[in-house]
N, C-alpha and C. Protein backbone atom coordinates (compact mmCIF):
# COMPACT_ATOMS: atom_id res chain seq x y z
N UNK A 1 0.89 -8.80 41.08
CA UNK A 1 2.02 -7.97 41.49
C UNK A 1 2.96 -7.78 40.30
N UNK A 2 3.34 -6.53 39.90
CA UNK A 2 3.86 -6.15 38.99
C UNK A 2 5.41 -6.29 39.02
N UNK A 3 6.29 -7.05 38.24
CA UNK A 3 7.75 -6.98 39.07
C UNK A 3 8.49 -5.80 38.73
N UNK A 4 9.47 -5.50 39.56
CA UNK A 4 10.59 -3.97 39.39
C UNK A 4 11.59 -4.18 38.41
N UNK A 5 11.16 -4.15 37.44
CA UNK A 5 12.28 -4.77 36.29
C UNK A 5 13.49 -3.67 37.15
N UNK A 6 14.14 -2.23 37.31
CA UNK A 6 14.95 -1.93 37.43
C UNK A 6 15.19 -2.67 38.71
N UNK A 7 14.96 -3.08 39.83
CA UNK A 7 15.54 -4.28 40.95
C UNK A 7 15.80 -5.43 40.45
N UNK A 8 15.67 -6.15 39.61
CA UNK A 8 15.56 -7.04 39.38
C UNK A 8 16.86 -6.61 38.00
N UNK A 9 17.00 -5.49 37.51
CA UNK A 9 18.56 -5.15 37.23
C UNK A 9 19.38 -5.12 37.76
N UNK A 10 19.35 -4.58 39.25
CA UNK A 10 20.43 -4.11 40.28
C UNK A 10 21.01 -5.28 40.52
N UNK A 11 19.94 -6.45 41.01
CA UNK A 11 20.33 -7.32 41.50
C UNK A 11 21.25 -8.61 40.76
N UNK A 12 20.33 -8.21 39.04
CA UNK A 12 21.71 -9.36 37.95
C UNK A 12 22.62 -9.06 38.22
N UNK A 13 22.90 -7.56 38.20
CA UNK A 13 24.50 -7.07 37.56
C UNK A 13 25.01 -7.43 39.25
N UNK A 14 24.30 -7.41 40.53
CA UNK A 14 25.28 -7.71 42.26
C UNK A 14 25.31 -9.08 41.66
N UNK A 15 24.61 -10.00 41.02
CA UNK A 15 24.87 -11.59 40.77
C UNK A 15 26.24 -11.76 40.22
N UNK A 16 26.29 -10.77 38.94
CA UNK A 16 27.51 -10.95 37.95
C UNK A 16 28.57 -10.57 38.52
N UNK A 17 28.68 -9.44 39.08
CA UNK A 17 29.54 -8.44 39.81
C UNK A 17 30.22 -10.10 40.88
N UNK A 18 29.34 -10.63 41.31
CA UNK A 18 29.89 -11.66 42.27
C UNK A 18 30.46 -12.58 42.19
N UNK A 19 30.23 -13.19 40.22
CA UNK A 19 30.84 -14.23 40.10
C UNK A 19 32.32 -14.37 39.76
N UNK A 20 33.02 -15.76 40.25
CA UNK A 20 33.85 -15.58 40.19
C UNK A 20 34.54 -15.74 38.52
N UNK A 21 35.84 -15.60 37.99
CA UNK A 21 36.09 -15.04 36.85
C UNK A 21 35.92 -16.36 35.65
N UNK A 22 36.21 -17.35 36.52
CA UNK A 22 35.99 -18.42 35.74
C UNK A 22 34.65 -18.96 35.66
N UNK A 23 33.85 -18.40 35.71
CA UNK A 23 32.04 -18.73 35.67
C UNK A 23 31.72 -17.73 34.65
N UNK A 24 32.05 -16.08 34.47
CA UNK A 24 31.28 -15.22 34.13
C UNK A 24 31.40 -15.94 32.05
N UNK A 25 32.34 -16.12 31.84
CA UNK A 25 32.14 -16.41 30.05
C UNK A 25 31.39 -17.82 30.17
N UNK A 26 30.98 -18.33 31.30
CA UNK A 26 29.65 -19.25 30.83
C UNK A 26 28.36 -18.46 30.67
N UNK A 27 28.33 -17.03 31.96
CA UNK A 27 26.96 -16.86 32.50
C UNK A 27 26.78 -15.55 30.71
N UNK A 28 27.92 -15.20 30.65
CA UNK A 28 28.18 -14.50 29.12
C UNK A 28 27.36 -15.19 27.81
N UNK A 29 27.90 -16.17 27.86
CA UNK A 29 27.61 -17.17 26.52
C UNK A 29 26.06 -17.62 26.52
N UNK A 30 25.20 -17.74 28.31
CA UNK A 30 24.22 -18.14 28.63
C UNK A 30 23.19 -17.01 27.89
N UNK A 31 23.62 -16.02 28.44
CA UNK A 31 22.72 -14.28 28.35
C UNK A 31 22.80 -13.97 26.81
N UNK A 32 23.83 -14.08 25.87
CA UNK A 32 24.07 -14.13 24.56
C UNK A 32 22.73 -15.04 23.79
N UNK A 33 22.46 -16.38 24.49
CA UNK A 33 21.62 -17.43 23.65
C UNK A 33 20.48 -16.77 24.02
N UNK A 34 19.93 -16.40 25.14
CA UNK A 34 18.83 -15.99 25.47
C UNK A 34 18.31 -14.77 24.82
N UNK A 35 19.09 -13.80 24.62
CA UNK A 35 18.97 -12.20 24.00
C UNK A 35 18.80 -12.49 22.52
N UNK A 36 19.55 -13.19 21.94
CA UNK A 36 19.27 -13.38 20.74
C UNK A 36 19.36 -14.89 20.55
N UNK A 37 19.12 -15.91 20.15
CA UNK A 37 19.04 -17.18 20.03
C UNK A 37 19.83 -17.40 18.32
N UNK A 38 18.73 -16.94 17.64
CA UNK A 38 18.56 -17.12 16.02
C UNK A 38 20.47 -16.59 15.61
N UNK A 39 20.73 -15.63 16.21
CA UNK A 39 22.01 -15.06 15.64
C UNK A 39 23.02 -15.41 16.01
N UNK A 40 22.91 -16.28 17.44
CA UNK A 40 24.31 -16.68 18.24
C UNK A 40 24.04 -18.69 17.40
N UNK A 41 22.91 -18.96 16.84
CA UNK A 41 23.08 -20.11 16.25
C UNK A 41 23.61 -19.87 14.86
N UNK A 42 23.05 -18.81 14.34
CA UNK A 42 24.03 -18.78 12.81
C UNK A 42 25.12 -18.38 13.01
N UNK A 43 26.00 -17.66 14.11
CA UNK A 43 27.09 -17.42 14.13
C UNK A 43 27.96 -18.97 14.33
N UNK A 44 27.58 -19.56 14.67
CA UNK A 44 27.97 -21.16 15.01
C UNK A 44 27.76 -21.79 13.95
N UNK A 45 27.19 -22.01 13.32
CA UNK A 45 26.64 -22.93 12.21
C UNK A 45 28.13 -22.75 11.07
N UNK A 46 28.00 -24.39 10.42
CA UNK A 46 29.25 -23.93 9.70
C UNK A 46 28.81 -23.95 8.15
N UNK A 47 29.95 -22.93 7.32
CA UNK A 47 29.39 -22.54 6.50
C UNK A 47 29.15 -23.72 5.42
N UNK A 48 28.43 -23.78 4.24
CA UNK A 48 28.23 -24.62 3.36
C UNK A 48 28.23 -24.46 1.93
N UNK A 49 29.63 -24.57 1.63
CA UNK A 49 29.67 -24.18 0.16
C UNK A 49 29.15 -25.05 -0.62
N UNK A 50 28.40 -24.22 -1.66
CA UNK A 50 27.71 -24.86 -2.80
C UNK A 50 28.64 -24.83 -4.25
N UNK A 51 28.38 -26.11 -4.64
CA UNK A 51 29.46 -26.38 -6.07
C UNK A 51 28.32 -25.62 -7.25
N UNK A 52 29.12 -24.37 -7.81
CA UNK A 52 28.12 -23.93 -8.90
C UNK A 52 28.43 -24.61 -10.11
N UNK A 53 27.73 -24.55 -11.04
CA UNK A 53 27.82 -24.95 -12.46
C UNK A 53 28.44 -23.99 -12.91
N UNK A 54 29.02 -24.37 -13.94
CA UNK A 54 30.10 -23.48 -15.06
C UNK A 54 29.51 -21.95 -15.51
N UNK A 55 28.41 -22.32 -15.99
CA UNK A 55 27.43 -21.20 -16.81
C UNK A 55 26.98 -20.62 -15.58
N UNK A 56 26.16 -20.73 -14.12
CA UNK A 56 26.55 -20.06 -13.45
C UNK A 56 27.51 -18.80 -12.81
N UNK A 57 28.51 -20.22 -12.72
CA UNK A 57 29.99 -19.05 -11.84
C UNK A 57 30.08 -18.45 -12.84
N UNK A 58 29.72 -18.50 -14.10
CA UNK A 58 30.18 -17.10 -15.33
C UNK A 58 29.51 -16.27 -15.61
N UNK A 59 28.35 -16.46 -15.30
CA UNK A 59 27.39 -15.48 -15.15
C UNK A 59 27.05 -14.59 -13.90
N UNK A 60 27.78 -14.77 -12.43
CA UNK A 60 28.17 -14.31 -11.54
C UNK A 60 29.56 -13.27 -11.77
N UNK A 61 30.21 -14.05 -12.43
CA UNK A 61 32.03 -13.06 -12.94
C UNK A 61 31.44 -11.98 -13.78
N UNK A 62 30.30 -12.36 -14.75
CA UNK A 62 29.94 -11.08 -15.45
C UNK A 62 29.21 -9.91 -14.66
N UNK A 63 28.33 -10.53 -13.57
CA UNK A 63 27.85 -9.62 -12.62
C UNK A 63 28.67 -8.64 -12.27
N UNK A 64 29.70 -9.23 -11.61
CA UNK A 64 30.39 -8.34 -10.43
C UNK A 64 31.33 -7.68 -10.92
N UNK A 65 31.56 -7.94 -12.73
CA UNK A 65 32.61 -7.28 -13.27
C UNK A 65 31.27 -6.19 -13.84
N UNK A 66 30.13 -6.36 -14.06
CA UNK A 66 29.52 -5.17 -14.30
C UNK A 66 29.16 -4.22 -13.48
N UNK A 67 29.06 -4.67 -12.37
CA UNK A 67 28.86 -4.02 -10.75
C UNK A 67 30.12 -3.19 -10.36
N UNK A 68 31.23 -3.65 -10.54
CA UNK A 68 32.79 -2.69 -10.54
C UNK A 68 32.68 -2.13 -11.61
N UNK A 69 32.30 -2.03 -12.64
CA UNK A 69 32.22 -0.74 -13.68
C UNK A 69 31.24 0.40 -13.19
N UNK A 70 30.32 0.09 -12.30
CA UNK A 70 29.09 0.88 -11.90
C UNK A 70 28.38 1.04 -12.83
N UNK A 71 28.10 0.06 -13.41
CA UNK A 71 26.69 -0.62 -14.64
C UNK A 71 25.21 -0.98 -13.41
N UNK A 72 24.07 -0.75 -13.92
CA UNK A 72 23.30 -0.96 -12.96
C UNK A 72 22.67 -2.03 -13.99
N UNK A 73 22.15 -3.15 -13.21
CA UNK A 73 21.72 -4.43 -13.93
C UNK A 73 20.28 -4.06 -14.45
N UNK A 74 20.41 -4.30 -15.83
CA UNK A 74 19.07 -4.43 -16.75
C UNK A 74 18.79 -5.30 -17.23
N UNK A 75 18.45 -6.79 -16.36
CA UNK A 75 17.85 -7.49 -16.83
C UNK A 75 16.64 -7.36 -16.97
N UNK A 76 16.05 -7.96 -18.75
CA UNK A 76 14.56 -7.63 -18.78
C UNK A 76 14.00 -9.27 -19.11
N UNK A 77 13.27 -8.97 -19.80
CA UNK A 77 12.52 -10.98 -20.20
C UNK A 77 13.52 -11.19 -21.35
N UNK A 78 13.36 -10.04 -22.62
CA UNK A 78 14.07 -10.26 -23.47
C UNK A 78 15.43 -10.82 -23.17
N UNK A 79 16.07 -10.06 -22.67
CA UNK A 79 17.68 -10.37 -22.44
C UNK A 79 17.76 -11.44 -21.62
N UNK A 80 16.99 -11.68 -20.63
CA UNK A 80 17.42 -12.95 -19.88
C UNK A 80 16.93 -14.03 -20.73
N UNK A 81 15.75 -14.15 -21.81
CA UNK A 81 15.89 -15.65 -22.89
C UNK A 81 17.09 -15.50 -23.81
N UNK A 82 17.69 -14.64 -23.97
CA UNK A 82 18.76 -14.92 -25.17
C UNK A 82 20.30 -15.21 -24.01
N UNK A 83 19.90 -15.41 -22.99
CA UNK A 83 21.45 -15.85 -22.34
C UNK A 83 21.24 -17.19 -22.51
């Protein structure tokens, strides 16, 4: 037996429609994990800053100051052994 996915709509939204106001941001938060899992856990997850090295973070400042000039990055083999 094949189920009526659209009845089986009617009838969530008479479920939701019914609950009372202090239930629905659980049954919210429930339907959120289920629909997407992966995205409502990275939205939670806390962030984790990483300590860069010197020569790094300066080689990032040169990025983004070449990226605000609208320089398009040409790194080749050559140029990246002589940094």
């Amino acid at each position: 037996m094949e189920p009526n996915l659209e009845q089986d709509r009617r009838q969530a939204h008479a479920l939701l429609d019914a609950l009372p106001a202090e239930k629905l941001n659980a049954v919210r938060s429930l339907l959120e994990v289920m629909v997407e899992p992966l995205a409502r856990s990275l939205g939670l997850a806390e962030v984790e800053e990483e300590v860069l090295a010197p020569d790094t973070a300066a080689a990032l400042d040169r990025a983004r100051a070449s990226l605000a000039r609208g320089e398009a990055s040409r790194t080749t083999k050559s140029s990246a052994n002589s940094a």
